[in-house]
N, C-alpha and C. Protein backbone atom coordinates (compact mmCIF):
# COMPACT_ATOMS: atom_id res chain seq x y z
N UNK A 1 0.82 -1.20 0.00
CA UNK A 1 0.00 0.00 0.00
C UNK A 1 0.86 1.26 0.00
N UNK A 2 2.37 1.08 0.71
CA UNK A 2 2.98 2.00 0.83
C UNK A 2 3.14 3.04 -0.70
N UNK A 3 4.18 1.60 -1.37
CA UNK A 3 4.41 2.05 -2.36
C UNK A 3 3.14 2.54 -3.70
N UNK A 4 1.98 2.13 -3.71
CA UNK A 4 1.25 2.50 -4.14
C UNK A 4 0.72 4.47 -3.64
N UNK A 5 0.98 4.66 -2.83
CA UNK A 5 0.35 6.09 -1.96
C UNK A 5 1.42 6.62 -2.76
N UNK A 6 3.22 6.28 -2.50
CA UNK A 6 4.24 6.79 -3.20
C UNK A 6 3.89 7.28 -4.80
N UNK A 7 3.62 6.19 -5.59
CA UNK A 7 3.59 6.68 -6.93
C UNK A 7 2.53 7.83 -7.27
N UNK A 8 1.31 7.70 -6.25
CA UNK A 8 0.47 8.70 -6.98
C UNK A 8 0.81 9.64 -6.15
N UNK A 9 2.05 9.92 -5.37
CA UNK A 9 2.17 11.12 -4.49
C UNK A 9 3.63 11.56 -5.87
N UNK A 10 3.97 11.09 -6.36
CA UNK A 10 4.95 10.97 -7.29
C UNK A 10 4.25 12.10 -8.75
N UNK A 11 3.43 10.83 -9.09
CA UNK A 11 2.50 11.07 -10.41
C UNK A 11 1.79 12.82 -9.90
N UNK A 12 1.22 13.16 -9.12
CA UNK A 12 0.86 14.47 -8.40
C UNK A 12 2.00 15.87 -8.43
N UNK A 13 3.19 15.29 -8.12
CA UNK A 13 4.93 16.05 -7.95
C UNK A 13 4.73 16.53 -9.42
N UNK A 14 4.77 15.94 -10.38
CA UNK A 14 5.48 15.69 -11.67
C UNK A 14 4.02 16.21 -12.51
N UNK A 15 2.89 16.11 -12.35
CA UNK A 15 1.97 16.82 -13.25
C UNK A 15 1.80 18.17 -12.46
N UNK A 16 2.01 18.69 -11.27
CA UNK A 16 2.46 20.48 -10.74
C UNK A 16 3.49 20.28 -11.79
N UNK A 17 4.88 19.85 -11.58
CA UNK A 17 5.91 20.69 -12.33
C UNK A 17 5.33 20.83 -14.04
N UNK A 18 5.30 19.73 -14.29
CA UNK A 18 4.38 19.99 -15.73
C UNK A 18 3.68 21.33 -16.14
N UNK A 19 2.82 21.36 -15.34
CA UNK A 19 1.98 22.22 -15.51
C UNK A 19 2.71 23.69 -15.78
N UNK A 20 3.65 24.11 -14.96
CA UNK A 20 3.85 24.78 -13.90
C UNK A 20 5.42 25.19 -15.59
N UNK A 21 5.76 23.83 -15.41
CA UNK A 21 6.59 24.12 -17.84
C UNK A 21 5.95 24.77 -18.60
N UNK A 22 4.64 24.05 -18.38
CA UNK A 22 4.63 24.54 -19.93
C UNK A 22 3.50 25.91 -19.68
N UNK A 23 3.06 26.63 -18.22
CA UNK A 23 3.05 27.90 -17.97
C UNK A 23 4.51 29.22 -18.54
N UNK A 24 5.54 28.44 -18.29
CA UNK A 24 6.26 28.68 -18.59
C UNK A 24 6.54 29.45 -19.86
N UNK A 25 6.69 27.67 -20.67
CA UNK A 25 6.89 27.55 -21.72
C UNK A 25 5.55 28.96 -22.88
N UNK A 26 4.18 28.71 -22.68
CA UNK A 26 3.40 30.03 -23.03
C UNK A 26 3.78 31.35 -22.97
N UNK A 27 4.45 31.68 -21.67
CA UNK A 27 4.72 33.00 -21.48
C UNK A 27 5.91 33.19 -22.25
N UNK A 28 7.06 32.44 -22.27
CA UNK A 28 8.24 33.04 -23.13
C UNK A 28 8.04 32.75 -24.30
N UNK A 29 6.97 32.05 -24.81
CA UNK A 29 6.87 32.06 -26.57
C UNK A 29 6.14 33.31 -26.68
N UNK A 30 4.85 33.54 -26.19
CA UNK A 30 4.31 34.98 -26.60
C UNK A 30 5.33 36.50 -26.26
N UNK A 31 6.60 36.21 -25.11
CA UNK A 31 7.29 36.94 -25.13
C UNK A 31 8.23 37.23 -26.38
N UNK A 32 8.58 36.05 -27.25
CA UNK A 32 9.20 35.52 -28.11
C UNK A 32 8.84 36.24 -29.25
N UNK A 33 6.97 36.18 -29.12
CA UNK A 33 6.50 36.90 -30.39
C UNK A 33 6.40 38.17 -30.17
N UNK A 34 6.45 38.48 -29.21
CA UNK A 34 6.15 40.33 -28.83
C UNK A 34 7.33 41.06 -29.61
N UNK A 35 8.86 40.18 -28.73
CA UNK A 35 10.12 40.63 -29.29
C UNK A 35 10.31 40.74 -31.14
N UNK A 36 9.54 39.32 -31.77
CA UNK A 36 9.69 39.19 -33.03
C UNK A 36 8.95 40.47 -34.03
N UNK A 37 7.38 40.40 -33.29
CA UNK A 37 6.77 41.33 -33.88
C UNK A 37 7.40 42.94 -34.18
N UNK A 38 8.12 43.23 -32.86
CA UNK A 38 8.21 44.49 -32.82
C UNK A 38 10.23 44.54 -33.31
N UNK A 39 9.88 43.51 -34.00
CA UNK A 39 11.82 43.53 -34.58
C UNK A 39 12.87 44.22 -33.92
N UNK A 40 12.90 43.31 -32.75
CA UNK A 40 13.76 43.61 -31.39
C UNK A 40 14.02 42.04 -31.64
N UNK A 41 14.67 41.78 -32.76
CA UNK A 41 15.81 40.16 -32.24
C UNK A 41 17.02 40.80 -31.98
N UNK A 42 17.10 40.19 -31.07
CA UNK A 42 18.62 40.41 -30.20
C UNK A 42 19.68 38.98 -29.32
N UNK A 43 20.32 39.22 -28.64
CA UNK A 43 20.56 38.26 -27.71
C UNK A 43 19.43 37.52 -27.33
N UNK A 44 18.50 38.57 -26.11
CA UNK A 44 17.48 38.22 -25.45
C UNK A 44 16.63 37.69 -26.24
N UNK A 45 16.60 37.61 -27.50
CA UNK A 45 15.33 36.73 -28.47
C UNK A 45 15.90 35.39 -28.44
N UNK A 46 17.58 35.45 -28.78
CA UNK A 46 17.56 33.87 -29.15
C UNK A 46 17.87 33.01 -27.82
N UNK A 47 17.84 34.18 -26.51
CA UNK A 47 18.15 33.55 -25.46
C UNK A 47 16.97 32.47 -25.18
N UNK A 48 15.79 33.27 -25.26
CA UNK A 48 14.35 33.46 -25.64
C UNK A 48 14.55 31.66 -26.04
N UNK A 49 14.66 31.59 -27.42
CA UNK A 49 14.37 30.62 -28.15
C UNK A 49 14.78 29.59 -27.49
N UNK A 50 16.44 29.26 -27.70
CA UNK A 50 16.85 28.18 -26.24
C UNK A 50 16.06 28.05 -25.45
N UNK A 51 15.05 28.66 -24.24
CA UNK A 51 14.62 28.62 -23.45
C UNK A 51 13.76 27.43 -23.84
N UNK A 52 12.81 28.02 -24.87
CA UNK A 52 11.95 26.87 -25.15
C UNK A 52 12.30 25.91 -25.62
N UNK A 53 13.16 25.29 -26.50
CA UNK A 53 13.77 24.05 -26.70
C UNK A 53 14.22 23.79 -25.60
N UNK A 54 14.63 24.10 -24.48
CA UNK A 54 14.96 23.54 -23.00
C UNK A 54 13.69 22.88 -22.60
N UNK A 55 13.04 23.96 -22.39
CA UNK A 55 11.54 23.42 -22.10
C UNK A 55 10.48 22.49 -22.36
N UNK A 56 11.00 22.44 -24.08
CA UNK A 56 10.17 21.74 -24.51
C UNK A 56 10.91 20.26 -24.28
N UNK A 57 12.09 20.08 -24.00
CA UNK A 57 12.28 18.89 -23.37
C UNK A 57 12.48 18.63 -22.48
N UNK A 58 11.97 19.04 -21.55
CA UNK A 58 12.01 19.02 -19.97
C UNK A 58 10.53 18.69 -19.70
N UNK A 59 9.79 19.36 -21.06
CA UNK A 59 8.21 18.76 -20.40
C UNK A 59 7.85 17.52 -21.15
N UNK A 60 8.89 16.65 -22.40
CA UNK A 60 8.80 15.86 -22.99
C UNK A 60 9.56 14.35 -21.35
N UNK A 61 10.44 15.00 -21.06
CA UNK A 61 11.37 14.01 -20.11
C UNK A 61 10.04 14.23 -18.96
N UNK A 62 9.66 14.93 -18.50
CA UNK A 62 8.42 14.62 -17.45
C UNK A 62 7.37 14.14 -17.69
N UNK A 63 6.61 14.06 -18.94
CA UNK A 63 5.66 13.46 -19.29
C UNK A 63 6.45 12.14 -19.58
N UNK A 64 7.32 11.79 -19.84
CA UNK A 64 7.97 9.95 -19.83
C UNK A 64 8.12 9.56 -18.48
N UNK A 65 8.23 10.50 -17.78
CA UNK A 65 8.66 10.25 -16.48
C UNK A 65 7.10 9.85 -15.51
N UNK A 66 6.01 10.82 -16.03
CA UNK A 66 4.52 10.47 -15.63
C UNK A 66 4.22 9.15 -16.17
N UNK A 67 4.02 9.10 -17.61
CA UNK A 67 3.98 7.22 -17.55
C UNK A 67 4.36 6.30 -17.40
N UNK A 68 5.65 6.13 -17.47
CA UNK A 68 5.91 5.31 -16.22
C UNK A 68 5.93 5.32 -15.15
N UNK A 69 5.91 6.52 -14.48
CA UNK A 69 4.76 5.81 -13.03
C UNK A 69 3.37 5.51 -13.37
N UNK A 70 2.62 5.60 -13.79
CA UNK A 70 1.52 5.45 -14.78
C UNK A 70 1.26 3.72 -15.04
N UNK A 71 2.35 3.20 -15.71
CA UNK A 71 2.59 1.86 -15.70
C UNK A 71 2.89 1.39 -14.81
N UNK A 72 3.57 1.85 -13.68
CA UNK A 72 3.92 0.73 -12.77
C UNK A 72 3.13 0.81 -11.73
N UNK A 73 1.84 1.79 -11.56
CA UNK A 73 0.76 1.91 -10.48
C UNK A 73 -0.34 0.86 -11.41
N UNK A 74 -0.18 0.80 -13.06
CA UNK A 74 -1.40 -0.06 -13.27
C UNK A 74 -0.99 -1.55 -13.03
N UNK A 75 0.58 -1.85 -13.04
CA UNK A 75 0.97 -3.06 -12.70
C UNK A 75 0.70 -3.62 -10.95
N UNK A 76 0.66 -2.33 -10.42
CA UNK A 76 0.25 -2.95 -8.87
C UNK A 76 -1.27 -3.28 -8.75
């Protein structure tokens, strides 16, 4: 039972941080486009950009990371 309470206290951790990315991830793309629109690329744009390719695999590695706990709570 223990370990069962664990994973969905796990699975809970990891869909906040999720969430919490790709809040993130929204705000610096529309920041992204504000900068683009108003043709202000600079550093801070392509810093900008990195950001979200960070992001976007950080919320790709947490969502792998949610199903398998996912799988191993349907295996218990």
């Amino acid at each position: 039972m223990a370990e069962l309470d664990e994973l969905k206290e796990r699975i809970s951790y990891l869909k906040n941080f999720l969430t919490i990315t790709i809040g993130v991830l929204v705000v610096t793309i529309g920041g992204l486009i504000n900068f683009y629109v108003s043709a202000k690329i600079g550093i801070v744009f392509w810093l900008g950009v990195m950001l979200v390719v960070v992001l976007v695999f950080a919320a790709l590695r947490v969502m792998a990371q949610i199903e398998n706990h996912l799988k191993r709570l349907g295996e218990l």
